[in-house]
C-alpha atoms as a PDB file:
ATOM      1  CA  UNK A   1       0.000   0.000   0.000  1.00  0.00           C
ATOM      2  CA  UNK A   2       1.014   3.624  -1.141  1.00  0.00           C
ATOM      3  CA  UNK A   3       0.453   6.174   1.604  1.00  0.00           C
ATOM      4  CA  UNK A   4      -0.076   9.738   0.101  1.00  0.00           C
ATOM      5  CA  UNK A   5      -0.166  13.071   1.638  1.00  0.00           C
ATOM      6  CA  UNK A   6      -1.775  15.969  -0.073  1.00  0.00           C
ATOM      7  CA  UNK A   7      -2.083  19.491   0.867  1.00  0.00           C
ATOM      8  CA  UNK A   8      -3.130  22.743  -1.115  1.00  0.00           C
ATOM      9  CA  UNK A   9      -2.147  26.543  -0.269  1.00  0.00           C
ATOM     10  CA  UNK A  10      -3.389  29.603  -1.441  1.00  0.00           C
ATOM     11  CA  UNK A  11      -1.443  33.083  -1.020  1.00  0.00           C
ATOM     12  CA  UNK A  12      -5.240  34.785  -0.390  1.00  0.00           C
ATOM     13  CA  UNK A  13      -8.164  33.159  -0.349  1.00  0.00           C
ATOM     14  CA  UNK A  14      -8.784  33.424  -3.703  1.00  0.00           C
ATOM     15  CA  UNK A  15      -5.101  33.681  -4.936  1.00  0.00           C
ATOM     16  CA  UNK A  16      -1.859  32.230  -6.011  1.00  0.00           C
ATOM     17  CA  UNK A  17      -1.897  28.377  -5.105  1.00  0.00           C
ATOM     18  CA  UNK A  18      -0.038  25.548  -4.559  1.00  0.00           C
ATOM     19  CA  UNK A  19      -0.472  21.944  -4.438  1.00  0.00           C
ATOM     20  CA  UNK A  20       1.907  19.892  -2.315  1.00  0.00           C
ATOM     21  CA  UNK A  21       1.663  15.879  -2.488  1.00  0.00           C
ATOM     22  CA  UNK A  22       4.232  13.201  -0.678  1.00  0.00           C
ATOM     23  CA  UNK A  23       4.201   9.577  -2.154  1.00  0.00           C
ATOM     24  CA  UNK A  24       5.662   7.418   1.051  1.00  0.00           C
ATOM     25  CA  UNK A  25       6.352   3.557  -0.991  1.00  0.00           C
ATOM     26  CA  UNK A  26       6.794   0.339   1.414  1.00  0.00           C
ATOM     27  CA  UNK A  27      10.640   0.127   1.218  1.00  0.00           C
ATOM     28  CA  UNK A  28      10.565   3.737   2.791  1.00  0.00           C
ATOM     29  CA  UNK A  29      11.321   5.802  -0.435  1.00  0.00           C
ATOM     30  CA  UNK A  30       9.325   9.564  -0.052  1.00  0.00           C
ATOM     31  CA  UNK A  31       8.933  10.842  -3.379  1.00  0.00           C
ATOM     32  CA  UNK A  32       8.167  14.775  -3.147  1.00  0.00           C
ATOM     33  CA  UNK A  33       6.311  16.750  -5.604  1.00  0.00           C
ATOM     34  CA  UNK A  34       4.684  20.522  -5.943  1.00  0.00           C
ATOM     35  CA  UNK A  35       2.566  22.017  -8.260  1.00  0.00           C
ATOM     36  CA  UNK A  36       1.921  25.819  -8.779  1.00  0.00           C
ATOM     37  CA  UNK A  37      -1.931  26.010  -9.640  1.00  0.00           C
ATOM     38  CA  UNK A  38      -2.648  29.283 -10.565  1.00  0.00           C
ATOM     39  CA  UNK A  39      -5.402  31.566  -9.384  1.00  0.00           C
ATOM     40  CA  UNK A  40      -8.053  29.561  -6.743  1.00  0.00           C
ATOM     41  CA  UNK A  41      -9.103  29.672  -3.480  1.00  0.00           C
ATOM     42  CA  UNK A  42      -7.779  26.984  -0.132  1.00  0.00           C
ATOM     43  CA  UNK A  43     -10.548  24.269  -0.842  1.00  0.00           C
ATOM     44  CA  UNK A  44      -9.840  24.171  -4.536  1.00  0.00           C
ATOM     45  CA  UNK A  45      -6.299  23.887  -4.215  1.00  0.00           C
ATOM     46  CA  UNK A  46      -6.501  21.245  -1.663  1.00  0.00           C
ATOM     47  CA  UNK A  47      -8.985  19.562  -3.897  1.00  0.00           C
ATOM     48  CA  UNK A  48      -7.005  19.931  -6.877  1.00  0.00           C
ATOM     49  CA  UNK A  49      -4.122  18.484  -4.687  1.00  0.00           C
ATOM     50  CA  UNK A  50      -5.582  15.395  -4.344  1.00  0.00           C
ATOM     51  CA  UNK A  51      -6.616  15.019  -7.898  1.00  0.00           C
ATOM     52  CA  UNK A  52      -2.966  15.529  -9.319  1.00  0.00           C
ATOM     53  CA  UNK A  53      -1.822  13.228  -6.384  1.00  0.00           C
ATOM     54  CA  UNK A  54      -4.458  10.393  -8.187  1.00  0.00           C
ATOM     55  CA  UNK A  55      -3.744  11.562 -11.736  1.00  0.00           C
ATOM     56  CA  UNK A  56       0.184  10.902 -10.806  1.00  0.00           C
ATOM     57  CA  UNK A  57      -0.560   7.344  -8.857  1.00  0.00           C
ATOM     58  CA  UNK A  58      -2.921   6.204 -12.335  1.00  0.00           C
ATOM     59  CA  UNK A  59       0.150   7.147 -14.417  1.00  0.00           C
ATOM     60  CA  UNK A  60       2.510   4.733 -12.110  1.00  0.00           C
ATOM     61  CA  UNK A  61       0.453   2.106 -12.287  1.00  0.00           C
ATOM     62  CA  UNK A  62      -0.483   1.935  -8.390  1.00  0.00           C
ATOM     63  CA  UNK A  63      -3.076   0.120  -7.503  1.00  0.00           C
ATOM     64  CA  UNK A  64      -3.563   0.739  -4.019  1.00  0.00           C
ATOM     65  CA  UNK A  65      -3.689   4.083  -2.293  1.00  0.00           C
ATOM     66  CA  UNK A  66      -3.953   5.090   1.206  1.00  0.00           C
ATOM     67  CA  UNK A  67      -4.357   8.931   1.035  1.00  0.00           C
ATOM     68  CA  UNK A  68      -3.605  11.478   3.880  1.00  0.00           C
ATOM     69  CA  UNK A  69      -5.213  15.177   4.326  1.00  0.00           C
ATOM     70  CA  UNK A  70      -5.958  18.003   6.781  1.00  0.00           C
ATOM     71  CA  UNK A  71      -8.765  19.219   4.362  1.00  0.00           C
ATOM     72  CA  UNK A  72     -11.815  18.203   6.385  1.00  0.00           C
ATOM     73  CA  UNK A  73     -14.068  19.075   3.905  1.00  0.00           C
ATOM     74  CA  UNK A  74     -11.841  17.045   0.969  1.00  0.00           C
ATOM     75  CA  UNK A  75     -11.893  13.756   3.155  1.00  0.00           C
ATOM     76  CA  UNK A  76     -15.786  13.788   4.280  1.00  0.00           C
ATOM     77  CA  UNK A  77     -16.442  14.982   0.582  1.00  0.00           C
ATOM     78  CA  UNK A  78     -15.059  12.175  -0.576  1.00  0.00           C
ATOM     79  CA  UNK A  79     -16.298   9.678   1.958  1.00  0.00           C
ATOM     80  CA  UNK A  80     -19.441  10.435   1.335  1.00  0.00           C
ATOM     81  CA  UNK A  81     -19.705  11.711  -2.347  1.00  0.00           C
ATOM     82  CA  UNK A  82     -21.237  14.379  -1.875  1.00  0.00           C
ATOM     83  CA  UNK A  83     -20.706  18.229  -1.043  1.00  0.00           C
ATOM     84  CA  UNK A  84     -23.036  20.928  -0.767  1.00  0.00           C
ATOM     85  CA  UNK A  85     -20.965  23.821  -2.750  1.00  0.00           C
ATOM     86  CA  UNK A  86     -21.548  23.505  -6.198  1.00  0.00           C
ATOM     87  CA  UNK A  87     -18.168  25.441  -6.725  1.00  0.00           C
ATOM     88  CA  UNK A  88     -16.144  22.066  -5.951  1.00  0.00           C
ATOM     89  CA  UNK A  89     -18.760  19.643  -7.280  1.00  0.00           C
ATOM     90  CA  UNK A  90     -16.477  18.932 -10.699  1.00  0.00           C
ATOM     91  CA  UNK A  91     -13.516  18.247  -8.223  1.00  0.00           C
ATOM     92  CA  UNK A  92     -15.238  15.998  -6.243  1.00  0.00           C
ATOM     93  CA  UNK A  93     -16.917  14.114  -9.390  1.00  0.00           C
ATOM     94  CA  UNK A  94     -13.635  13.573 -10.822  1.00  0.00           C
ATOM     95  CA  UNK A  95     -11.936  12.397  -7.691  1.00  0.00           C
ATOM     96  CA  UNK A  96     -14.652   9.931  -7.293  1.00  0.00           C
ATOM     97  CA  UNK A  97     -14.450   9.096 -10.902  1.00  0.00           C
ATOM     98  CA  UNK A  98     -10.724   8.268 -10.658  1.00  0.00           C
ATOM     99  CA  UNK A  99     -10.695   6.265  -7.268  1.00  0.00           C
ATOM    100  CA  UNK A 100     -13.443   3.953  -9.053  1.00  0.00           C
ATOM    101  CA  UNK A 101     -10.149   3.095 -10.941  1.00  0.00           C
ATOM    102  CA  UNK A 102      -8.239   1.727  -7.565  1.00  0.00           C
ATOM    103  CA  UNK A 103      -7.799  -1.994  -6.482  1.00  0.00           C
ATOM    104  CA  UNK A 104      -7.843  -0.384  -2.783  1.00  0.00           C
ATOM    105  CA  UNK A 105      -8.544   2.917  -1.998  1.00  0.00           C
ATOM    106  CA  UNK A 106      -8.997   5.043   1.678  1.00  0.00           C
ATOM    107  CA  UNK A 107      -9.060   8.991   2.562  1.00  0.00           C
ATOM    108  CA  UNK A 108      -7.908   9.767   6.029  1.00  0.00           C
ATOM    109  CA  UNK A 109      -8.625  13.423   7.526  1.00  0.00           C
ATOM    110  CA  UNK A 110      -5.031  14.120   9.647  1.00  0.00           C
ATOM    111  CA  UNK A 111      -3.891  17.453  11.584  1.00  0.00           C
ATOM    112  CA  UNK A 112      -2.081  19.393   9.612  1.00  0.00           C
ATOM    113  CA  UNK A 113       0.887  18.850  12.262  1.00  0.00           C
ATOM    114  CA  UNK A 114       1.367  15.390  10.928  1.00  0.00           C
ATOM    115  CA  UNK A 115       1.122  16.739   6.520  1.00  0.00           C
ATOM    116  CA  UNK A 116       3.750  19.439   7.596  1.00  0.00           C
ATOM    117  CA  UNK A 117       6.282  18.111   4.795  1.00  0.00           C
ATOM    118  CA  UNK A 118       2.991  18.564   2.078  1.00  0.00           C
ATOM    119  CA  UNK A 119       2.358  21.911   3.151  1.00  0.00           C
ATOM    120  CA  UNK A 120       5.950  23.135   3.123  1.00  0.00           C
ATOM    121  CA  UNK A 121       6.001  21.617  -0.861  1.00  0.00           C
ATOM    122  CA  UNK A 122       2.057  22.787  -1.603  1.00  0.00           C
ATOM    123  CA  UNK A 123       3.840  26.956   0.069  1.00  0.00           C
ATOM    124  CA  UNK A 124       6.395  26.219  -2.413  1.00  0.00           C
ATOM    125  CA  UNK A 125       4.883  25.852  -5.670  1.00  0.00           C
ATOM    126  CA  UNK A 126       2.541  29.344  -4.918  1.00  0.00           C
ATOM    127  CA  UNK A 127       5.986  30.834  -5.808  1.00  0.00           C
ATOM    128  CA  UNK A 128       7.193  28.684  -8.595  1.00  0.00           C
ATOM    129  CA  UNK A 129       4.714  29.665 -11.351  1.00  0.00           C
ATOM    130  CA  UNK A 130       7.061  27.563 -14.171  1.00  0.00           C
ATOM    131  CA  UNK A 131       6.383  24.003 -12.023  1.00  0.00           C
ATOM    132  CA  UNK A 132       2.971  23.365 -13.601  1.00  0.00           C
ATOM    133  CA  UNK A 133       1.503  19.591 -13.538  1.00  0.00           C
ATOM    134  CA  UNK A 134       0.936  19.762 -17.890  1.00  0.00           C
ATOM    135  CA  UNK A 135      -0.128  15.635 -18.150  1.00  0.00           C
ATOM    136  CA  UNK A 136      -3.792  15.690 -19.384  1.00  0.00           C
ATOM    137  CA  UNK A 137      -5.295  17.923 -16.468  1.00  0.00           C
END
């Protein structure tokens, strides 16, 4: 099993953003990875986080993802497939879409003291407007 962490940032709320996302493999390896995401506001970047973060794991071939967030709203969102603001609705549909895709799949809402290491990456990338995710999304 391939533990994730995602996180999103946004420099304003709208404003520049940032998505952060840590790929922790069973022999121990921690891949890191940020994405600068333009113009959106906190919830969109953290959902957009975990979208690139499955986007990435379909394009390894992983089968089996246990994913980490402090977004509250991403994890029960996705739990329960459903969220009230229309505003993220096409986030959450194609989340939902891609972890149909999964062998094993599981969202766990963490403090943000234990996704330090994808905030620090998702801070990052608000200031690196060349490191753009360009695959298909």
């Amino acid at each position: 099993m391939i533990h994730v962490y995602t996180d999103g940032a946004s420099a304003g709320n709208p404003g520049s953003s940032g998505a952060g996302i840590l790929f922790v493999y069973p022999n121990g390896e921690v891949e890191q990875l940020r994405y600068h995401l333009g113009f959106m506001s906190n919830h969109e970047a953290e959902f957009r986080a975990l979208e690139l973060a499955l986007h990435i794991a379909t394009k390894k071939g992983i089968q089996q993802l246990s994913i980490r967030t402090d977004s509250q709203l991403v994890s029960n969102s996705v739990d329960s497939g459903y969220i009230k603001n229309r505003a993220y609705r096409p986030f959450l549909e194609r989340i939902l879409t891609m972890q149909e895709t999964f062998d094993l799949f599981f969202i766990k809402w963490i403090p943000s003291k234990q996704n330090k290491k994808a905030d620090e990456l998702a801070r990052q990338a608000i200031h690196e407007p060349n490191r753009v995710y360009e695959e298909g999304l």
